[in-house]
C-alpha atoms as a PDB file:
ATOM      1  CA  UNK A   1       8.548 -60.615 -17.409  1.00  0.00           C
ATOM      2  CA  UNK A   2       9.781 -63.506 -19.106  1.00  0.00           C
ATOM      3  CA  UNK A   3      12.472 -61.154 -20.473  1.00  0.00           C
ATOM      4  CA  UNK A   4      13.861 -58.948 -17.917  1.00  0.00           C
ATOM      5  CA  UNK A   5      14.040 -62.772 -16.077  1.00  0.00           C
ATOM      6  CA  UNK A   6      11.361 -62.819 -13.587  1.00  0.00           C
ATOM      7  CA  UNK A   7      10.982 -66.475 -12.397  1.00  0.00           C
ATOM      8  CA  UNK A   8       7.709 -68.418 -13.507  1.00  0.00           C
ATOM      9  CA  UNK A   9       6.696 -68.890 -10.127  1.00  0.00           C
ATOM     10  CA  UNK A  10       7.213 -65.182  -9.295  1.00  0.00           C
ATOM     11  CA  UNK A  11       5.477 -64.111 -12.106  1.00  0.00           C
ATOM     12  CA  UNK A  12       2.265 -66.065 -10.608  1.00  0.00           C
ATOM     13  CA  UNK A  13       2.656 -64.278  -7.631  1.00  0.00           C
ATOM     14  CA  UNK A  14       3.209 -61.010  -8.827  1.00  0.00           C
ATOM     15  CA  UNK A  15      -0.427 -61.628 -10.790  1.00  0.00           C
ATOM     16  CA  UNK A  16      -1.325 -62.992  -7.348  1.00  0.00           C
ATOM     17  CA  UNK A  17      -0.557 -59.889  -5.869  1.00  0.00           C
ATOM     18  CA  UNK A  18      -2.216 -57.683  -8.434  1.00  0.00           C
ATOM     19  CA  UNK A  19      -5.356 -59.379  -8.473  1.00  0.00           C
ATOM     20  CA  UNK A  20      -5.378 -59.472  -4.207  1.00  0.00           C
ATOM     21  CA  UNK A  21      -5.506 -55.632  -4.551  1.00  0.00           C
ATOM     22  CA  UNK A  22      -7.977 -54.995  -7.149  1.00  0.00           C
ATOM     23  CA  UNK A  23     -10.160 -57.576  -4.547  1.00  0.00           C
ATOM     24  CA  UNK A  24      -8.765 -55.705  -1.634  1.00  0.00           C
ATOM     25  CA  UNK A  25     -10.925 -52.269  -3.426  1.00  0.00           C
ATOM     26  CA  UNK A  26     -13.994 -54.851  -3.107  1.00  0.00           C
ATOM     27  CA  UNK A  27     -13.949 -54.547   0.719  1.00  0.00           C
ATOM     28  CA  UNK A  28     -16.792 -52.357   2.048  1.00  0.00           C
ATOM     29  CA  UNK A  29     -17.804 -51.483   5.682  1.00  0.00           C
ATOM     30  CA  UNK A  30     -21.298 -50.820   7.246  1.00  0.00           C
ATOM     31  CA  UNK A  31     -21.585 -49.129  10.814  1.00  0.00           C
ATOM     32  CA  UNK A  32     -22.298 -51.556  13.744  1.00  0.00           C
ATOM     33  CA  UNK A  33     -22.613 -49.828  16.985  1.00  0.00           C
ATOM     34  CA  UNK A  34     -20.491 -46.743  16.296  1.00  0.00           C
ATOM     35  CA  UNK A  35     -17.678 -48.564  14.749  1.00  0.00           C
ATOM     36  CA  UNK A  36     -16.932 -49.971  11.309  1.00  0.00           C
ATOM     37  CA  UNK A  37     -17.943 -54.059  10.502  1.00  0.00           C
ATOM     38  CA  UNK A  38     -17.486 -55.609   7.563  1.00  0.00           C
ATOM     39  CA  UNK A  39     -20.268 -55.385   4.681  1.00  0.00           C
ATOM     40  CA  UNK A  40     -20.130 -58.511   3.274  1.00  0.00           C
ATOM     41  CA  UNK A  41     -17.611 -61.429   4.399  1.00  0.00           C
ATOM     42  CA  UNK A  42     -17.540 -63.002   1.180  1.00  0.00           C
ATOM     43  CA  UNK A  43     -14.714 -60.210  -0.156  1.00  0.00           C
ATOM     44  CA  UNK A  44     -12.689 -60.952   2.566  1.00  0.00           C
ATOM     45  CA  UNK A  45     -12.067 -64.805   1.236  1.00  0.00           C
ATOM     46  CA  UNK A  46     -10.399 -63.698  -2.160  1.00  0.00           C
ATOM     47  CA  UNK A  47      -7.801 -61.733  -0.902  1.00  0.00           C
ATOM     48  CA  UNK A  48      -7.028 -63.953   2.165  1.00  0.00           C
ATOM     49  CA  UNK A  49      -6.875 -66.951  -0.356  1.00  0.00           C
ATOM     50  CA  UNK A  50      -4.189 -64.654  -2.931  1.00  0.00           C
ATOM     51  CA  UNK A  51      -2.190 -63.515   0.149  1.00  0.00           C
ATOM     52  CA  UNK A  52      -2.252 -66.326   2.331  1.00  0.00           C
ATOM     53  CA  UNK A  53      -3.978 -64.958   5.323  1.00  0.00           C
ATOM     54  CA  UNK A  54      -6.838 -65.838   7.140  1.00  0.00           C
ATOM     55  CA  UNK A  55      -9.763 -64.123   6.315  1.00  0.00           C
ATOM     56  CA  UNK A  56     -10.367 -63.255  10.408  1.00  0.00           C
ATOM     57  CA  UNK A  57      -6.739 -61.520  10.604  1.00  0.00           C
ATOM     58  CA  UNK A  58      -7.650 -59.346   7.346  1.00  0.00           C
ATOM     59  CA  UNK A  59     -11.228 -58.395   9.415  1.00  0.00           C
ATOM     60  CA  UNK A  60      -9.723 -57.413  12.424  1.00  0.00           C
ATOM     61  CA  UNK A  61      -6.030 -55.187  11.106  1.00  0.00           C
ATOM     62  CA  UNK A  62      -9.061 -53.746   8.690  1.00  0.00           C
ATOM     63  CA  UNK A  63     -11.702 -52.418  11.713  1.00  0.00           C
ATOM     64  CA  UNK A  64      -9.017 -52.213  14.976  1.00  0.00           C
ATOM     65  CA  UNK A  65      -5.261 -51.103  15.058  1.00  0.00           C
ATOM     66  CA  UNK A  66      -3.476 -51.477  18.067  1.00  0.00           C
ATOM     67  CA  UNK A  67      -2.048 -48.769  20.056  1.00  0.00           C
ATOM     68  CA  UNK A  68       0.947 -49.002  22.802  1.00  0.00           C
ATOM     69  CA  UNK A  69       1.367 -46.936  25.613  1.00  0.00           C
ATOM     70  CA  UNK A  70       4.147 -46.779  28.060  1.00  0.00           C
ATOM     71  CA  UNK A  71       5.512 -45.301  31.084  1.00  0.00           C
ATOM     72  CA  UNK A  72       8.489 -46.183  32.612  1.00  0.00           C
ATOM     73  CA  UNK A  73       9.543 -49.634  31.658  1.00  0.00           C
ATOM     74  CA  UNK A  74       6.019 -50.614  31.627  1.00  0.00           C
ATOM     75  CA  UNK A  75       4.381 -51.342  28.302  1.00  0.00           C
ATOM     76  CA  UNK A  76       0.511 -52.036  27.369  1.00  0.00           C
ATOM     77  CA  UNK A  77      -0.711 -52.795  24.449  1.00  0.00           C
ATOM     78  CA  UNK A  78      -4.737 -51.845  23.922  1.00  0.00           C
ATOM     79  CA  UNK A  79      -7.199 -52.633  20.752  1.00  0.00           C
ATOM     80  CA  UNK A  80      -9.047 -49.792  19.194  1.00  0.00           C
ATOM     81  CA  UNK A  81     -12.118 -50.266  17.546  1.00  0.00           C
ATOM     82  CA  UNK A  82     -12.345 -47.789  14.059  1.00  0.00           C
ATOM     83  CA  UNK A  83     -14.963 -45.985  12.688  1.00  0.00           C
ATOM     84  CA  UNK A  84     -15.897 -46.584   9.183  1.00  0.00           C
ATOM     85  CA  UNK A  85     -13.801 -43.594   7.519  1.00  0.00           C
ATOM     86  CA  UNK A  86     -10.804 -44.930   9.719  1.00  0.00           C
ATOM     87  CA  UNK A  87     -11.424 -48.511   8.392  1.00  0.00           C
ATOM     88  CA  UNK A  88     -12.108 -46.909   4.278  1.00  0.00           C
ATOM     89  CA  UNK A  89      -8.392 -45.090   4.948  1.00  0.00           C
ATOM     90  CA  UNK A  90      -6.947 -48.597   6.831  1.00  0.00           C
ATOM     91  CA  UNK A  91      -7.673 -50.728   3.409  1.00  0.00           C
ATOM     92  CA  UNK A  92      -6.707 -47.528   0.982  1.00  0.00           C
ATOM     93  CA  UNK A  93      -3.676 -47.171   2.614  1.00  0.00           C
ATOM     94  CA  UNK A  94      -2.824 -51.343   2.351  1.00  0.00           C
ATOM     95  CA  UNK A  95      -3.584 -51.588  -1.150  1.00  0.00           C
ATOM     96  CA  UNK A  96      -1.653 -48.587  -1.951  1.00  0.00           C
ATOM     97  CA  UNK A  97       1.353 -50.382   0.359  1.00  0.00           C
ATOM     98  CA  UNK A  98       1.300 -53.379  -1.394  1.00  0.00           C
ATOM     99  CA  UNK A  99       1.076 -51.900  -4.889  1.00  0.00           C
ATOM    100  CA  UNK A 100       4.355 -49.615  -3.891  1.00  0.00           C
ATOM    101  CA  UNK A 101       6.370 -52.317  -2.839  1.00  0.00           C
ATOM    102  CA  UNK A 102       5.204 -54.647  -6.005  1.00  0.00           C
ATOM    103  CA  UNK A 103       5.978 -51.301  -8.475  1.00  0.00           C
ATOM    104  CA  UNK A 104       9.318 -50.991  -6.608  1.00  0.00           C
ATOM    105  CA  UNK A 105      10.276 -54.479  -7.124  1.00  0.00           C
ATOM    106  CA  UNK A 106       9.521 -54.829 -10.527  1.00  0.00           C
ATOM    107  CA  UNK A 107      11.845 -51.810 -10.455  1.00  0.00           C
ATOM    108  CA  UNK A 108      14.252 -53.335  -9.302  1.00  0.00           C
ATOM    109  CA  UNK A 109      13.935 -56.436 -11.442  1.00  0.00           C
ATOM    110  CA  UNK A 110      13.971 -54.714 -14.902  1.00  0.00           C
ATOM    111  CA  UNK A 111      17.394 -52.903 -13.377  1.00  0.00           C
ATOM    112  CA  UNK A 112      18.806 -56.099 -12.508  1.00  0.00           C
ATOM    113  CA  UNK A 113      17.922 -57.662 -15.879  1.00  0.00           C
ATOM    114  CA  UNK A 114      19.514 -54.402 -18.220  1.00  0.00           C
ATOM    115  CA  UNK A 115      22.208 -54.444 -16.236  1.00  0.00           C
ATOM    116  CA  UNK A 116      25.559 -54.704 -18.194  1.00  0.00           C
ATOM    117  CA  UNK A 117      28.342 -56.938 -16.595  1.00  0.00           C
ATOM    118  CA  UNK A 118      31.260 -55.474 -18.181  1.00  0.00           C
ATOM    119  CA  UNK A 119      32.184 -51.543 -18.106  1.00  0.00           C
ATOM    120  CA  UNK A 120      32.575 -50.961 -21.727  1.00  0.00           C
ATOM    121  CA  UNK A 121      33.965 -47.069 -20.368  1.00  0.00           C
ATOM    122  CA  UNK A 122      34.760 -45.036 -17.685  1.00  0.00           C
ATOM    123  CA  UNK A 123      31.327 -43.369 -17.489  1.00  0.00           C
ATOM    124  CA  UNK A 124      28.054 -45.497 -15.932  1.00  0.00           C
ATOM    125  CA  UNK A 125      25.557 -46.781 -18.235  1.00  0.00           C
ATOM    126  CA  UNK A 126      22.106 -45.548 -17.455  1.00  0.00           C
ATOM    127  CA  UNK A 127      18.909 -45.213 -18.965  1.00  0.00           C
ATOM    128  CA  UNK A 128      16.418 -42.424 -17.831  1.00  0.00           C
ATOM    129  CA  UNK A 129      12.423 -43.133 -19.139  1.00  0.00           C
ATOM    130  CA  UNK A 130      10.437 -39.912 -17.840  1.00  0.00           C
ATOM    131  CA  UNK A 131       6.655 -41.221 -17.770  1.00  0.00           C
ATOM    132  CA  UNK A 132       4.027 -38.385 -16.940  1.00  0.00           C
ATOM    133  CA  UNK A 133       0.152 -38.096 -16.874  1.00  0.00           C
ATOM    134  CA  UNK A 134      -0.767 -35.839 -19.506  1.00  0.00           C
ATOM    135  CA  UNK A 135      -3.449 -32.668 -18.316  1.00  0.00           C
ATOM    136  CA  UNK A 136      -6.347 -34.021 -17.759  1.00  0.00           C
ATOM    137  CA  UNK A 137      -9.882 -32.943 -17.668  1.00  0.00           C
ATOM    138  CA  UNK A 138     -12.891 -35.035 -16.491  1.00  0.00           C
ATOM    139  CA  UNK A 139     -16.563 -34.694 -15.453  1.00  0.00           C
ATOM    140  CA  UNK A 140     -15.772 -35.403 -11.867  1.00  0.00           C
ATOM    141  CA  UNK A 141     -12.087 -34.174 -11.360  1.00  0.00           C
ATOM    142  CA  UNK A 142     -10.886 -34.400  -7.967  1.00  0.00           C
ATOM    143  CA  UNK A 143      -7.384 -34.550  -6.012  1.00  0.00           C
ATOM    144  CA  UNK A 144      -5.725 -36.643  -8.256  1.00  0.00           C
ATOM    145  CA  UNK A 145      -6.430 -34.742 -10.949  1.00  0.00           C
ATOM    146  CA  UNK A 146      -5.267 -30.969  -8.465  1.00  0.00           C
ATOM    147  CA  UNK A 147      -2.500 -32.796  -8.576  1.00  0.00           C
ATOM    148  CA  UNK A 148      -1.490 -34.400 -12.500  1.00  0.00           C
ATOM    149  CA  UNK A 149      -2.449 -30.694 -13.663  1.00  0.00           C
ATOM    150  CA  UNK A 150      -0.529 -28.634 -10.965  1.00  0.00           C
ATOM    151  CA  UNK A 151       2.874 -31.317 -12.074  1.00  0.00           C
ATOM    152  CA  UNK A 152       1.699 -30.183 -15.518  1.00  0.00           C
ATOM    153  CA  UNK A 153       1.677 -26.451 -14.819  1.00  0.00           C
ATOM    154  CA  UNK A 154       5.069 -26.856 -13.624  1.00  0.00           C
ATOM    155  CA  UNK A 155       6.356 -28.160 -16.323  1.00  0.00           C
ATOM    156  CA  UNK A 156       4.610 -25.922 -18.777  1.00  0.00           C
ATOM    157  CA  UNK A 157       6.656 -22.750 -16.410  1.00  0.00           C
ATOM    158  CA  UNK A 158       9.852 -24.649 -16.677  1.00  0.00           C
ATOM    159  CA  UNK A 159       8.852 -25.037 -20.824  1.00  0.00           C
ATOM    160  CA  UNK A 160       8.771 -21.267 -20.969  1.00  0.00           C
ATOM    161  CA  UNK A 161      11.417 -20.615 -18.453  1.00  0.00           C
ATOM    162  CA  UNK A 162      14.409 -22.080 -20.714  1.00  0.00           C
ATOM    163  CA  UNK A 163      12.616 -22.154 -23.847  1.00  0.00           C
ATOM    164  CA  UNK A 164      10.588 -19.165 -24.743  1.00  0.00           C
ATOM    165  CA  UNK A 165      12.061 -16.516 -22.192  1.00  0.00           C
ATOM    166  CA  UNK A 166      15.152 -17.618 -21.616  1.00  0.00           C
ATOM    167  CA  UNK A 167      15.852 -17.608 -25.456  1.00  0.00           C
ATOM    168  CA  UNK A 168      14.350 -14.178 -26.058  1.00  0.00           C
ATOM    169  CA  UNK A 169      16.682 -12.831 -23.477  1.00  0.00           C
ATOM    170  CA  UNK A 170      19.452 -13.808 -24.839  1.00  0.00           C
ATOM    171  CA  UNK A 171      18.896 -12.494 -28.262  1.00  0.00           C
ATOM    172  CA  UNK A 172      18.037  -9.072 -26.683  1.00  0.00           C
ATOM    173  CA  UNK A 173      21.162  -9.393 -24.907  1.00  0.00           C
ATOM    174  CA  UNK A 174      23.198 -10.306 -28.206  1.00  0.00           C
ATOM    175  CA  UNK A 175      21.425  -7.829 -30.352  1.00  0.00           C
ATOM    176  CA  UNK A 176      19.725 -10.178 -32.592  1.00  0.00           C
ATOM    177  CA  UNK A 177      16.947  -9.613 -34.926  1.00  0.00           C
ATOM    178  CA  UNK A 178      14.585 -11.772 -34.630  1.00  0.00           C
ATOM    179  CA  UNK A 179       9.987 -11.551 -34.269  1.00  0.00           C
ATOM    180  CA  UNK A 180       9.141 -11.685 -30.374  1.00  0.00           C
ATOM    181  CA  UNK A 181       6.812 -14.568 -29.454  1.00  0.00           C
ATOM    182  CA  UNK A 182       4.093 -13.788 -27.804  1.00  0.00           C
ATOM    183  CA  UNK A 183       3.170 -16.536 -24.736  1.00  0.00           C
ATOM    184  CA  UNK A 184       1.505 -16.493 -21.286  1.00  0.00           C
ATOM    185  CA  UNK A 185       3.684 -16.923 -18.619  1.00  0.00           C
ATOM    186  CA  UNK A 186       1.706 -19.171 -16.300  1.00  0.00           C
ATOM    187  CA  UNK A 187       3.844 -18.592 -13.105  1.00  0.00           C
ATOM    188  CA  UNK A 188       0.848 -16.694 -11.684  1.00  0.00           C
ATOM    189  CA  UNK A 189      -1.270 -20.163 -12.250  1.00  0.00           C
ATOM    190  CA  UNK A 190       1.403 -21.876 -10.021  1.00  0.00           C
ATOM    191  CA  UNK A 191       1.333 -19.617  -7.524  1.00  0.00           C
ATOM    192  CA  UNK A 192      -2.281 -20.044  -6.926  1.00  0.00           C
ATOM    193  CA  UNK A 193      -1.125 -23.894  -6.314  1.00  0.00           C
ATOM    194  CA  UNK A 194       2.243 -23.277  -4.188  1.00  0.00           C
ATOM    195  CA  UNK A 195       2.665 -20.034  -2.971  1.00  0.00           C
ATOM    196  CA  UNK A 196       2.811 -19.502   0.748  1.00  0.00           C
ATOM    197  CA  UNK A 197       2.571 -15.409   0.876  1.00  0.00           C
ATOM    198  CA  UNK A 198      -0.572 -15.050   0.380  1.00  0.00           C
ATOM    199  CA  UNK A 199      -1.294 -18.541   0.737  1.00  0.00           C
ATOM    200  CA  UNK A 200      -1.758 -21.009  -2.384  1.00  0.00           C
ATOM    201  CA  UNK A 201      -4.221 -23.777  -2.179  1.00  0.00           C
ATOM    202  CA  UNK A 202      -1.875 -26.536  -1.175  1.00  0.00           C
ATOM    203  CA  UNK A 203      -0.756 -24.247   1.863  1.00  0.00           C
ATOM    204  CA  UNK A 204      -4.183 -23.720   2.951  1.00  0.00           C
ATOM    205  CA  UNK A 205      -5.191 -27.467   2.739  1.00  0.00           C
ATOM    206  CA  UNK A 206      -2.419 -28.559   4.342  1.00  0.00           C
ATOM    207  CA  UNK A 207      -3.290 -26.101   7.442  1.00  0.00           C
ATOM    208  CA  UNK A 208      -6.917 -27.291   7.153  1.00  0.00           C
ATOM    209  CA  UNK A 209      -5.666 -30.680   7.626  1.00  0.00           C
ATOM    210  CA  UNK A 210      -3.155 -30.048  10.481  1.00  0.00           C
ATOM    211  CA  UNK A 211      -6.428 -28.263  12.583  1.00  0.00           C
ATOM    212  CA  UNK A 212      -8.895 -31.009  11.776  1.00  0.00           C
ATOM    213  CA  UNK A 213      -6.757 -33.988  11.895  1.00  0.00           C
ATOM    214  CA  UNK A 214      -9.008 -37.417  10.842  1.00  0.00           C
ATOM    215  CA  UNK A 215     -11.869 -35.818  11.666  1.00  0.00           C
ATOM    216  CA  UNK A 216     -13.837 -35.731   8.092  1.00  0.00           C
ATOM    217  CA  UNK A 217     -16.976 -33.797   9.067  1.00  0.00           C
ATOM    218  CA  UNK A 218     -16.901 -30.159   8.124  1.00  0.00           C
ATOM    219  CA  UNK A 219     -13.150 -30.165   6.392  1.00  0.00           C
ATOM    220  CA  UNK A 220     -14.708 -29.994   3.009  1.00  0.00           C
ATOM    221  CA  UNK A 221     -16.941 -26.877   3.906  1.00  0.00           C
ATOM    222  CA  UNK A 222     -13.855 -25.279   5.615  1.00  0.00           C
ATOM    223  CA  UNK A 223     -11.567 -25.711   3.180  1.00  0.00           C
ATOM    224  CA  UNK A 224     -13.766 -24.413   0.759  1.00  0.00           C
ATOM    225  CA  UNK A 225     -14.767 -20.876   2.793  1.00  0.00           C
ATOM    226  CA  UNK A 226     -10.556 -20.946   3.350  1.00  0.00           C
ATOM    227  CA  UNK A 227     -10.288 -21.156  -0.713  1.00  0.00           C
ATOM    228  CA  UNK A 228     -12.683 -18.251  -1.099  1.00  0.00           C
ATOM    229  CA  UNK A 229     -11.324 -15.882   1.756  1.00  0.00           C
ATOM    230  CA  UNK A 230      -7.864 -15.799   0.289  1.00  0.00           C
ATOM    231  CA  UNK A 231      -8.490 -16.721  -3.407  1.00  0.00           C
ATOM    232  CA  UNK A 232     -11.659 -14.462  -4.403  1.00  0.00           C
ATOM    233  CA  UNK A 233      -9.680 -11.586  -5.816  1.00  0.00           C
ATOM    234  CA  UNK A 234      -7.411 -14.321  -8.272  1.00  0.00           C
ATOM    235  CA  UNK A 235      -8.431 -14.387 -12.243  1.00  0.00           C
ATOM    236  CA  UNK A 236      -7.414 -17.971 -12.467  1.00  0.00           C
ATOM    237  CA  UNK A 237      -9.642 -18.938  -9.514  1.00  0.00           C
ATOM    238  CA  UNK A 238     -13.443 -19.094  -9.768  1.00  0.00           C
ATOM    239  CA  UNK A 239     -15.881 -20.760  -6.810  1.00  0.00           C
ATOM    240  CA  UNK A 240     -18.756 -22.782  -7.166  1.00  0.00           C
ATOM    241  CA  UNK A 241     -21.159 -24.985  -5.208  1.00  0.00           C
ATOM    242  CA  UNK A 242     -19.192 -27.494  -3.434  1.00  0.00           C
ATOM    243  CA  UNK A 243     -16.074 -26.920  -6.272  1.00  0.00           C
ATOM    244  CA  UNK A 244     -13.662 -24.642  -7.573  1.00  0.00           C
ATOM    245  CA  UNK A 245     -12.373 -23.983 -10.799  1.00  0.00           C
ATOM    246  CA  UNK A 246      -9.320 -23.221 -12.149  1.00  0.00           C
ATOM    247  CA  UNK A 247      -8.192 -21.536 -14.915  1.00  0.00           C
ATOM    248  CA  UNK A 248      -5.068 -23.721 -16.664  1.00  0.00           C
ATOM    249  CA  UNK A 249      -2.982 -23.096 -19.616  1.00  0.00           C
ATOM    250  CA  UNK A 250      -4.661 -25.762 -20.987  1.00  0.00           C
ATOM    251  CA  UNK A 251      -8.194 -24.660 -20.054  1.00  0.00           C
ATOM    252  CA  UNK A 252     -10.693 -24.816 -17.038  1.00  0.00           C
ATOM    253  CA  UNK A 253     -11.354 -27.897 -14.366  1.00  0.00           C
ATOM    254  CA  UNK A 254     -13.800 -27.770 -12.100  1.00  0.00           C
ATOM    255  CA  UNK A 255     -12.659 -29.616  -8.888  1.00  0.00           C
ATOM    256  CA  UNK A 256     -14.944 -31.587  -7.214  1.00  0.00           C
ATOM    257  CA  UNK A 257     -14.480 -31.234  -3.105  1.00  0.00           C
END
């Protein structure tokens, strides 16, 4: 940081900031008449004290959010208690807030701090870093995981799009000599992720989600009968208890639901 010329002080709070959300993760709930309270207090006092809050304000934007109605010029503002799964998805979704905006401005810092004052040509200067997750393959493998492997699968298609039978075609086309590689063309793989006739998995989750809304109860179960209606009669899809598996390039995962 000291390089790309992040102040000293801004450093601290960046590593203020970092440390308030791994604390934030700490942050449990137990249910207290139907709605969600806060397991232990004491995990509240570490992140108020990084952030500068108050430990109550943290407690109540974590177990209430307030919603507005209005008619006519008329507004009123009313306090609704959350659940526990409401209050789990409340804190999720702040830490995952505050760890955007800290990856965007250290972002934005490293671009200020590379950036060249004088045009040496007509063309911009840029430099492009592509980072991915590489396929992974755990004991317990869930969405995160759908997700690093279907980006994965896409790139493998695009691989064999330009590379492999792209290529080929052209020396067919040309009349060239040459040994045909044999290779699996993995589109059908991605179409068990994306397509939407018949529907892929992503398509059916995301209707499973639009008919269920926050409710949690039941959308695993559903989505999993869904998954075996429309999936049953795909190779690269296999059902289990409670899981599904797919078969990758790479090799099988077994998804945890």
């Amino acid at each position: 940081m000291d390089i790309i010329g992040i102040e000293t002080t801004k450093q601290m709070e960046i590593l203020q900031l970092v440390a308030a959300i791994m604390h934030i993760g700490n942050i449990t709930f137990v249910e207290s008449n139907n709605f969600a309270a806060i397991a232990d207090e004491r995990f509240l006092e570490f992140p108020a004290y990084l952030l500068g809050l108050k430990s109550s304000a943290i407690r109540e934007k974590l177990t209430s959010r307030q919603m507005e109605s209005k008619w006519g010029k008329q507004r009123e503002q009313i306090n609704v208690s959350l659940n526990v799964e409401q209050a789990e998805f409340t804190r999720d979704a702040w830490s995952k807030n505050l760890y955007i905006r800290l990856f965007q401005f250290l972002i934005a810092s490293v671009n200020e701090g590379i950036k060249i004052s004088s045009q040496l040509s007509a063309k911009p200067l840029s430099v492009g870093i592509l980072d991915i997750y590489g396929f992974e393959i755990f004991d317990n493998n869930g969405f995160e995981q759908f997700c690093i492997n279907f980006v994965n699968e896409k790139l493998q298609q695009i691989f064999i799009e330009l590379t492999l039978k792209a290529e080929q075609e052209e020396y067919i086309s040309e009349g060239i000599l040459w040994t045909p590689i044999e290779y699996f063309n993995n589109k059908i793989v991605c179409d068990l992720f994306e397509s939407r006739k018949p529907p892929g998995i992503m398509c059916i989750l995301d209707d499973i989600c639009s008919q269920i809304h926050a409710q949690n109860e039941g959308a695993d179960g559903q989505f999993l009968i869904e998954l075996n209606k429309y999936m049953s009669q795909n190779e690269h899809y296999q059902s289990g208890a409670q899981c599904f598996i797919i078969k990758h390039y790479a090799g099988t995962v077994c998804f945890i639901i």
